[in-house]
Protein backbone atom coordinates (compact mmCIF):
# COMPACT_ATOMS: atom_id res chain seq x y z
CA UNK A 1 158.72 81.32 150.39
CA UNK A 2 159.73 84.72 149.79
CA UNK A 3 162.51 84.24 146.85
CA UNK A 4 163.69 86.91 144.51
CA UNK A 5 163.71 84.64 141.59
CA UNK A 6 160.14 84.21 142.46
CA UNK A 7 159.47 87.81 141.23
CA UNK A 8 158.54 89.02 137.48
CA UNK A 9 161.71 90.04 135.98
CA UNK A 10 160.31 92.03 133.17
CA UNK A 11 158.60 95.21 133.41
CA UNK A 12 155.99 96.84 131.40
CA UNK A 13 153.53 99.54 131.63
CA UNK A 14 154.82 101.34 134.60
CA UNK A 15 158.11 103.37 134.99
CA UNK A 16 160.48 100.50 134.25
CA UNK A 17 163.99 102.20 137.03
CA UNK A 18 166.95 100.01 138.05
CA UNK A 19 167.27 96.66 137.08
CA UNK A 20 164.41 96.79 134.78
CA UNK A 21 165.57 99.62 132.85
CA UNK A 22 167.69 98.34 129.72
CA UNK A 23 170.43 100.53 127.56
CA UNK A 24 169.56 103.82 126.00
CA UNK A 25 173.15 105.28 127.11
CA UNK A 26 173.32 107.80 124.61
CA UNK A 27 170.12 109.28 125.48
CA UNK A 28 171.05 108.71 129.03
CA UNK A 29 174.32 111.01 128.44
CA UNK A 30 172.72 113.72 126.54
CA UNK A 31 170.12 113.97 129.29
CA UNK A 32 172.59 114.58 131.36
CA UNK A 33 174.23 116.39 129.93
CA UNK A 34 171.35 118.81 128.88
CA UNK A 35 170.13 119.23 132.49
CA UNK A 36 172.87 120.31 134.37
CA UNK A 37 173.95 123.06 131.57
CA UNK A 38 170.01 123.77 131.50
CA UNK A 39 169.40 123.07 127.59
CA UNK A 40 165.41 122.36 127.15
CA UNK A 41 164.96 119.11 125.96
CA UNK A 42 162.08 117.61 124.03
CA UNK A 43 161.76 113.55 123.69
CA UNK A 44 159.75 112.33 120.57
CA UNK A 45 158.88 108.54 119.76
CA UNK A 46 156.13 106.84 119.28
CA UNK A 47 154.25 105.44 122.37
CA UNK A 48 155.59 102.71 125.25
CA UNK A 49 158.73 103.47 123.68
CA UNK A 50 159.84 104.13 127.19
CA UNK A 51 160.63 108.32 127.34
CA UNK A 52 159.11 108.35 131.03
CA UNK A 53 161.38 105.41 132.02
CA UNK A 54 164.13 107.19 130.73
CA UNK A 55 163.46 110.75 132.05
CA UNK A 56 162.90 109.24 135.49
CA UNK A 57 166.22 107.27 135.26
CA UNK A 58 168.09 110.24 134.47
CA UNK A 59 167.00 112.24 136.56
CA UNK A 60 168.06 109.24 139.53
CA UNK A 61 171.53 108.96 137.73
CA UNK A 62 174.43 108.18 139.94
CA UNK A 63 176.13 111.02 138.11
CA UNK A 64 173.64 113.16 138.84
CA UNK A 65 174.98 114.90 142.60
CA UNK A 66 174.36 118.28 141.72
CA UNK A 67 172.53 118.91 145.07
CA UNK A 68 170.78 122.37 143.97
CA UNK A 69 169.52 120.69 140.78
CA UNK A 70 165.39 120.15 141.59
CA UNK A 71 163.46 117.93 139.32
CA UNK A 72 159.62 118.63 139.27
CA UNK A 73 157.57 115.99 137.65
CA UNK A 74 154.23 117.37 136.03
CA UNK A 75 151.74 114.65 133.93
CA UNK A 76 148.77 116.05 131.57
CA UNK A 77 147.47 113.13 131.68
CA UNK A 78 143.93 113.93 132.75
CA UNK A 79 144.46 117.83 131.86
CA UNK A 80 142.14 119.16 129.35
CA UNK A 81 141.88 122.62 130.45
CA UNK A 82 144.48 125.82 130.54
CA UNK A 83 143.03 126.55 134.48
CA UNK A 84 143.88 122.57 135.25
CA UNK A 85 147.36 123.06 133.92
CA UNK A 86 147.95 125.62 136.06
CA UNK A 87 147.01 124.29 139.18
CA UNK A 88 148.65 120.91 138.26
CA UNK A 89 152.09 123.27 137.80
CA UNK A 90 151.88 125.64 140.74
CA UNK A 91 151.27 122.10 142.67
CA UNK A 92 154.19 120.50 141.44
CA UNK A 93 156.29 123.53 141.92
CA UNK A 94 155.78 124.03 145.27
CA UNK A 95 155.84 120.35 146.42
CA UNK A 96 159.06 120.08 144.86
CA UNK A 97 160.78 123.13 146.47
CA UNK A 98 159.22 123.17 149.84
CA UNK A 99 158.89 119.94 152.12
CA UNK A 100 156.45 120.92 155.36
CA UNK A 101 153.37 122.12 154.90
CA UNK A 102 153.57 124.99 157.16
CA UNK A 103 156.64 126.62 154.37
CA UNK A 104 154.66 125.94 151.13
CA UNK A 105 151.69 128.26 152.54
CA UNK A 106 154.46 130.92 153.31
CA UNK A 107 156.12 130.12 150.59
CA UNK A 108 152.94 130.95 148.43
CA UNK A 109 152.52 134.00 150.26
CA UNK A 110 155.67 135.49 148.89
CA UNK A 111 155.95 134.18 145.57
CA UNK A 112 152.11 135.61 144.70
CA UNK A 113 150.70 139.23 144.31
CA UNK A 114 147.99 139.38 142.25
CA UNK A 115 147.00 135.42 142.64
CA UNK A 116 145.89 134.32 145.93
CA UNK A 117 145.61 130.31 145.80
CA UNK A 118 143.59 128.38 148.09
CA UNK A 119 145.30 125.45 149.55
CA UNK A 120 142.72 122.22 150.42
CA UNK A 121 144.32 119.01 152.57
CA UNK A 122 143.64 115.92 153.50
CA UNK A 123 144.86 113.89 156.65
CA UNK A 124 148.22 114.22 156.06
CA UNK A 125 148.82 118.04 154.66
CA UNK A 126 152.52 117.31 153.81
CA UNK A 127 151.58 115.04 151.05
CA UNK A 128 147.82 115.29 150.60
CA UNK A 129 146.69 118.45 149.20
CA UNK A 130 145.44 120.24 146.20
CA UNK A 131 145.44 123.98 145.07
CA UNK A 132 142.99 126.11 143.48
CA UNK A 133 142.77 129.07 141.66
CA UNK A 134 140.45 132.04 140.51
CA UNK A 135 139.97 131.92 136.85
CA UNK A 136 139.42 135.54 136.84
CA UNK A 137 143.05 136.47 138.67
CA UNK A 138 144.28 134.01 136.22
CA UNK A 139 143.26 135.58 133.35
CA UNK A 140 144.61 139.19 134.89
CA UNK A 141 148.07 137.79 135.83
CA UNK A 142 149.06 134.53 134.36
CA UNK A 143 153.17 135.42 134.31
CA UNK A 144 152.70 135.23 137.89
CA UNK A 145 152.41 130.91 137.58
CA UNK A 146 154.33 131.41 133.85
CA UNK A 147 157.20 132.55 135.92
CA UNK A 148 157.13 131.00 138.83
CA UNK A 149 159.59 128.57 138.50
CA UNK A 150 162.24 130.92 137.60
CA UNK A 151 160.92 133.35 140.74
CA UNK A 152 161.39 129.71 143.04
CA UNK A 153 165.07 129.62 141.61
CA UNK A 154 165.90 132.80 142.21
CA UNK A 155 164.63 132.85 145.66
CA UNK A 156 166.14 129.95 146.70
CA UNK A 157 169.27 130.12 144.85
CA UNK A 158 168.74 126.61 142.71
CA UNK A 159 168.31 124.95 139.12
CA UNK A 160 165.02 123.72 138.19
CA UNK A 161 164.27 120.90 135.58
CA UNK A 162 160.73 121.15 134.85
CA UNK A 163 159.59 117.64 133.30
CA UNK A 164 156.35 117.49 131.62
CA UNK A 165 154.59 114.64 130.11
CA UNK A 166 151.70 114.04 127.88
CA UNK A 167 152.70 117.73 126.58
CA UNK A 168 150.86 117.53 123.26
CA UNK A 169 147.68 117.17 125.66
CA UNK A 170 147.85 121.35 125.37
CA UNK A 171 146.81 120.79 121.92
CA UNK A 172 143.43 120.51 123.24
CA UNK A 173 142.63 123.55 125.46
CA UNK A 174 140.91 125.91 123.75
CA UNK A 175 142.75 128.60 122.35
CA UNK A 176 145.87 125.92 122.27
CA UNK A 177 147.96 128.42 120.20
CA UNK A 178 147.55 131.55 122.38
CA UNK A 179 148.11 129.37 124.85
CA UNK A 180 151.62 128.04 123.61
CA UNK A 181 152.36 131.85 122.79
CA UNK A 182 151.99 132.51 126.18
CA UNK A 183 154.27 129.57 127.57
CA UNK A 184 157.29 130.15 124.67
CA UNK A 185 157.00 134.03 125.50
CA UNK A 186 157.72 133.58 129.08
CA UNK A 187 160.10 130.21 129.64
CA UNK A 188 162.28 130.75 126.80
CA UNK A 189 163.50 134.02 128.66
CA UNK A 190 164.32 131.39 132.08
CA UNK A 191 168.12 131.41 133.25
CA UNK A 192 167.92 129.16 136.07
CA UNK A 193 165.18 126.70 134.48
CA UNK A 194 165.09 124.42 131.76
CA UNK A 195 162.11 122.31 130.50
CA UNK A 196 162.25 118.77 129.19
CA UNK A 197 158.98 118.10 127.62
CA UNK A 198 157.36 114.92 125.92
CA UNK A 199 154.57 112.84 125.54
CA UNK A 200 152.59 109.31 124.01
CA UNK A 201 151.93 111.20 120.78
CA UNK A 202 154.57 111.17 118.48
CA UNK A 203 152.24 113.05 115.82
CA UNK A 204 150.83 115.87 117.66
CA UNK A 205 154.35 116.29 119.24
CA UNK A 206 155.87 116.51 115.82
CA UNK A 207 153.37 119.40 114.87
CA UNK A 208 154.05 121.32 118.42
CA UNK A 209 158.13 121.36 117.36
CA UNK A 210 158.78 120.77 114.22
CA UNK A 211 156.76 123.06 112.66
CA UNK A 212 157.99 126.70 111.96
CA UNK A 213 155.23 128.40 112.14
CA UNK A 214 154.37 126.86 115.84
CA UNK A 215 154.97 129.23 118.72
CA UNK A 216 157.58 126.10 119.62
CA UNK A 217 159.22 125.59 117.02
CA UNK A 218 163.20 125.32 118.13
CA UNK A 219 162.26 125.45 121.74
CA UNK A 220 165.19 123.17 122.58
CA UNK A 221 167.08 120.24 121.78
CA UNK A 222 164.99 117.47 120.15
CA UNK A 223 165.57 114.00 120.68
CA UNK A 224 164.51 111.34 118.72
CA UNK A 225 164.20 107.80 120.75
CA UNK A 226 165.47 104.85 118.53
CA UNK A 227 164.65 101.17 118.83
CA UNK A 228 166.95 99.54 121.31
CA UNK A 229 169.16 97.46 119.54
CA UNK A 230 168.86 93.58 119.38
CA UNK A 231 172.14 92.39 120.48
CA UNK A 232 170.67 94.58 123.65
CA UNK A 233 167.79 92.87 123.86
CA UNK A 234 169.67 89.63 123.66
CA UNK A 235 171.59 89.94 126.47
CA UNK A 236 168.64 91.64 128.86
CA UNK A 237 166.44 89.01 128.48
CA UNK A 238 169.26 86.05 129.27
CA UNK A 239 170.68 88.10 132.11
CA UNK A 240 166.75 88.40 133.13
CA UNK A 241 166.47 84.61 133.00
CA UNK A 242 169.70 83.83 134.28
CA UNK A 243 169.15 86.02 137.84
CA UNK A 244 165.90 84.17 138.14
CA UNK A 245 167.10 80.63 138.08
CA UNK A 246 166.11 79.85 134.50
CA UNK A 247 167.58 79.72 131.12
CA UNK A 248 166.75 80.94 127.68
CA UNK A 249 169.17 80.72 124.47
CA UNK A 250 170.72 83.72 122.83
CA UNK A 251 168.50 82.51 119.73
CA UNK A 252 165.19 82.69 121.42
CA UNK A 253 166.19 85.70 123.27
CA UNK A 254 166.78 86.95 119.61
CA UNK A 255 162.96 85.53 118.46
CA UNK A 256 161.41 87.47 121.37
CA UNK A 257 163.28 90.84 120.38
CA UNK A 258 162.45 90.05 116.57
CA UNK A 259 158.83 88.73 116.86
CA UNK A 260 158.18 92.07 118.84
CA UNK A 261 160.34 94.54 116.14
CA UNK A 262 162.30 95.67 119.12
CA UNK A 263 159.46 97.69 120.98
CA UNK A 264 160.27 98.45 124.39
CA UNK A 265 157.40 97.76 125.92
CA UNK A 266 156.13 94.47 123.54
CA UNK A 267 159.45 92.97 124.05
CA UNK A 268 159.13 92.87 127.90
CA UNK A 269 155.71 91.55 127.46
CA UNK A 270 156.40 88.80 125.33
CA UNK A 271 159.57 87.68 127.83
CA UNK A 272 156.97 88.21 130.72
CA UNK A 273 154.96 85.47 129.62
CA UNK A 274 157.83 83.48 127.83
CA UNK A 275 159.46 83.41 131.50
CA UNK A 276 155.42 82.55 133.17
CA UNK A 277 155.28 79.51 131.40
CA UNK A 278 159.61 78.46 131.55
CA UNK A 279 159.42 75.76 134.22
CA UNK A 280 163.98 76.08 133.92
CA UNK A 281 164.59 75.69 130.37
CA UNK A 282 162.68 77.65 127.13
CA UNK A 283 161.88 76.28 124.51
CA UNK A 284 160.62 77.24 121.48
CA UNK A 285 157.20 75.72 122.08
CA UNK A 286 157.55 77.89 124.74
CA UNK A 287 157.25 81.13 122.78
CA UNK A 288 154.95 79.90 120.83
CA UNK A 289 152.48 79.27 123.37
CA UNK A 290 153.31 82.47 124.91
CA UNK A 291 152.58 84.54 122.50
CA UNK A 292 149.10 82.60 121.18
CA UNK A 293 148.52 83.81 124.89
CA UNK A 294 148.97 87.28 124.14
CA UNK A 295 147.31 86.87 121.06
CA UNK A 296 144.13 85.48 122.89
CA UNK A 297 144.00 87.99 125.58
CA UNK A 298 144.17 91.01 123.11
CA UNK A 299 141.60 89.85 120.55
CA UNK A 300 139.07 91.50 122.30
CA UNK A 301 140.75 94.96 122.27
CA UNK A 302 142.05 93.89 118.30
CA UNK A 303 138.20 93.25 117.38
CA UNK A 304 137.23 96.35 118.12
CA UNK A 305 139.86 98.42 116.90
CA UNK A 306 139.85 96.61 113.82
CA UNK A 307 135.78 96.81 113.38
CA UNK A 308 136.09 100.58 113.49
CA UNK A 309 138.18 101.07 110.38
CA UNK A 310 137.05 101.15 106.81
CA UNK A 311 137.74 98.62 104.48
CA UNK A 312 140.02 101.28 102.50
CA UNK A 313 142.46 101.24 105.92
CA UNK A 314 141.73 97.62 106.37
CA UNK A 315 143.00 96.49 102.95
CA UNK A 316 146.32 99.30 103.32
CA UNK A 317 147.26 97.36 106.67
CA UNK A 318 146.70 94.11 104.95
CA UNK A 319 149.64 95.51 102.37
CA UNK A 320 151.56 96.58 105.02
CA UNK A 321 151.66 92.94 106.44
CA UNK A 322 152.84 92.06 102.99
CA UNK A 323 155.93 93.87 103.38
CA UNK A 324 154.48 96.40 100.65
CA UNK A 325 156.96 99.30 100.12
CA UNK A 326 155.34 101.25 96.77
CA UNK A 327 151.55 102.04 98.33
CA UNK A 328 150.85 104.59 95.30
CA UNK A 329 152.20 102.09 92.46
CA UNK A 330 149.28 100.82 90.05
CA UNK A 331 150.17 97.07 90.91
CA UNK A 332 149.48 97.78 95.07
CA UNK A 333 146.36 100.15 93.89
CA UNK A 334 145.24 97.22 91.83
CA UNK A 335 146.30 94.36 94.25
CA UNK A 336 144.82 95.69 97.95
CA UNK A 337 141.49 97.92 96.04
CA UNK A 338 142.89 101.16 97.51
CA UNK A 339 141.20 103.65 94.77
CA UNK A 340 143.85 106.53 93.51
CA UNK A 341 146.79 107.69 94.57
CA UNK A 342 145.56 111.25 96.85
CA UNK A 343 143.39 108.55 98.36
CA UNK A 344 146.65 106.28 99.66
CA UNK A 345 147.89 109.61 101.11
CA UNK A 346 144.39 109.75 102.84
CA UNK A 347 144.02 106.48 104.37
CA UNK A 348 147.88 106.75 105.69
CA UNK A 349 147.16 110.05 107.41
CA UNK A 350 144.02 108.68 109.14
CA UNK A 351 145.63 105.65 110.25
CA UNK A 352 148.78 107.61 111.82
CA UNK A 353 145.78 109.58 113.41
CA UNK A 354 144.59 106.79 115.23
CA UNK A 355 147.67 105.84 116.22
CA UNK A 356 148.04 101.97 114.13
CA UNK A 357 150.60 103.19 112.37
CA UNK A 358 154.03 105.86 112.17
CA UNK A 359 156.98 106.36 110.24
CA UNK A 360 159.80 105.69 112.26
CA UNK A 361 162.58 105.97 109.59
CA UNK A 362 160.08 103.48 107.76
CA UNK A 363 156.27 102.73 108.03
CA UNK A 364 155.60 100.34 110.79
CA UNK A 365 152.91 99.26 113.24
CA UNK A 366 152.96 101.20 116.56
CA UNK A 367 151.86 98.21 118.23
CA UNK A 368 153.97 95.00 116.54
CA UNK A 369 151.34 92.65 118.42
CA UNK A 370 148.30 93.82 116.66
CA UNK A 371 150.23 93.37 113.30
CA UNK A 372 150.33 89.70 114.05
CA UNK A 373 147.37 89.26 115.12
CA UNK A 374 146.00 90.48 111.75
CA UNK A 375 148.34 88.66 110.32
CA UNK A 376 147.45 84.82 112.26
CA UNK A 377 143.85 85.69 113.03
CA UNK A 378 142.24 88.51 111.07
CA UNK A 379 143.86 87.90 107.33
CA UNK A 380 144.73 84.34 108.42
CA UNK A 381 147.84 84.29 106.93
């Protein structure tokens, strides 16, 4: 039987569109609002916060029927190298803006003069293929690919939204601040482009932008992604429930949202395997057995994070499961063993550099499962 209500309703760890896709209307609007009057736009949060989902939903927005407007997707992902970024762009750029494969080799024919690139394909040319290009003509001519969005544009009378994610990955080629220099000097001078750009490290992004003496420092307008709310949250997951033929109370639905500190992408998780194991009713046995599973299917991953730390960073997340606020005081220095004061500051900054925890208007886990994990199974609390 082939039922709708058969299917997951909650989605996490791919591009969560549609139905799956919960609030964040203000961002939504700004988006907007910033792509069609070509404002650059960088999105900061911590991780699984949901920036892709949101970029992507934008850009698919009802509201959004400007037909010359061209949204080219680009992910760093797996880029490590200033040569890989530019193939991955000129790619992108010409996918986006040509359809056949016939017009993107002509199309590459006019748009380069110094850069010849060499098109490969694979059975089906129109989708499958790859470009490559000389280092060395690079290296001679790279505002020929720096501008070549804008030169696109022009020539075909459009608007371009160039969206980039996992920017901060630039941050690791190897001259990454020439290399910046050389993006900022060319896109900021774009008419007909604008660039949204963002990425799964909140930190490194922070440095790229924030910083004044960073080649992109006021680049654009910076967004900071909040927590969606829990009265949000309450009302997703019961509507989730609801359209699959069970039921879940506005209290649980709270518990779920709570237990998970609001995280986009825990939160879905968590009502996942809440809605796995709700036969038509939840209870609160339920949750609890749901999350025990998540517990028990992480603990693998937890171990080994946890048995690469030192027991300076173990014994500051042990305070920070306490609920302690004052980390420098002489009672939490006494209390947790964690030495002087310049060494609080140095544990802090080497667990935000491994990504455990951020300061998101406080100082919180990034992932709200491994805190309780600690909590239940590590400290056994």
């Amino acid at each position: 039987m082939n039922d709708d209500r058969d299917k997951a309703p909650f989605m996490f760890g791919k591009i969560a569109s549609g139905p799956d896709f919960t609030n964040r209307e203000k961002e939504t609007t700004q988006l907007l609002q910033n792509f069609h009057v070509g404002i650059n736009t960088i999105l900061i949060s911590p991780r699984r916060w949901g920036k892709s989902s949101l970029v992507k939903k934008v850009t698919e927005h009802p509201r959004n029927k400007d037909k010359n407007i061209r949204y080219c997707f680009i992910d760093l992902f797996n880029i490590r190298t200033e040569q890989e970024f530019y193939e991955a762009y000129v790619k992108e750029l010409i996918k986006v803006t040509s359809t056949k494969w016939e017009e993107r080799v002509e199309q590459a024919k006019k748009l380069f003069k110094k850069i010849i690139p060499q098109f490969t394909v694979g059975l089906n040319p129109d989708n499958d293929f790859s470009i490559g290009l000389d280092w060395k003509e690079i290296k001679k001519a790279p505002e020929e690919i720096l501008n070549l969005a804008e030169t696109i544009c022009k020539a075909k009378k459009i608007k371009l939204v160039v969206c980039i994610d996992e920017f901060q990955n630039i941050s690791f080629f190897d001259d990454p601040l020439a290399f910046q220099k050389k993006l900022r000097a060319h896109w900021q001078h774009h008419k007909h482009t604008s660039y949204c750009l963002y990425g799964s490290k909140r930190h490194l992004l922070m440095e790229l932008f924030s910083s004044p003496s960073k080649p992109f420092y006021k680049f654009g307008d910076v967004i900071f992604l909040e927590k969606i709310k829990e009265q949000y949250w309450v009302s997703f997951i019961k509507k989730r429930f609801r359209e699959t033929g069970k039921n879940i109370l506005p209290s649980q639905a709270l518990r779920i949202a709570q237990a998970m500190e609001n995280h986009p992408y825990f939160v879905q998780q968590l009502s996942q395997q809440t809605w796995l194991l709700t036969q038509k009713e939840c209870t609160d046995k339920t949750i609890d057995r749901a999350l025990q599973n998540l517990l028990d299917h992480s603990t693998i991953l937890y171990q080994r994070e946890t048995d690469n730390l030192t027991n300076n960073q173990l014994n500051f997340l042990k305070a920070m499961c306490d609920n302690v606020k004052q980390f420098s005081s002489a009672a939490s220095i006494s209390t947790y063993k964690l030495g002087t004061s310049a060494n609080v500051i140095r544990i802090r900054e080497a667990l935000e550099n491994k990504e455990i925890i951020d300061t998101v208007g406080s100082l919180e886990f990034i992932d709200p499962l491994y805190k309780t994990w600690l909590i239940k199974v590590y400290f056994r609390r």
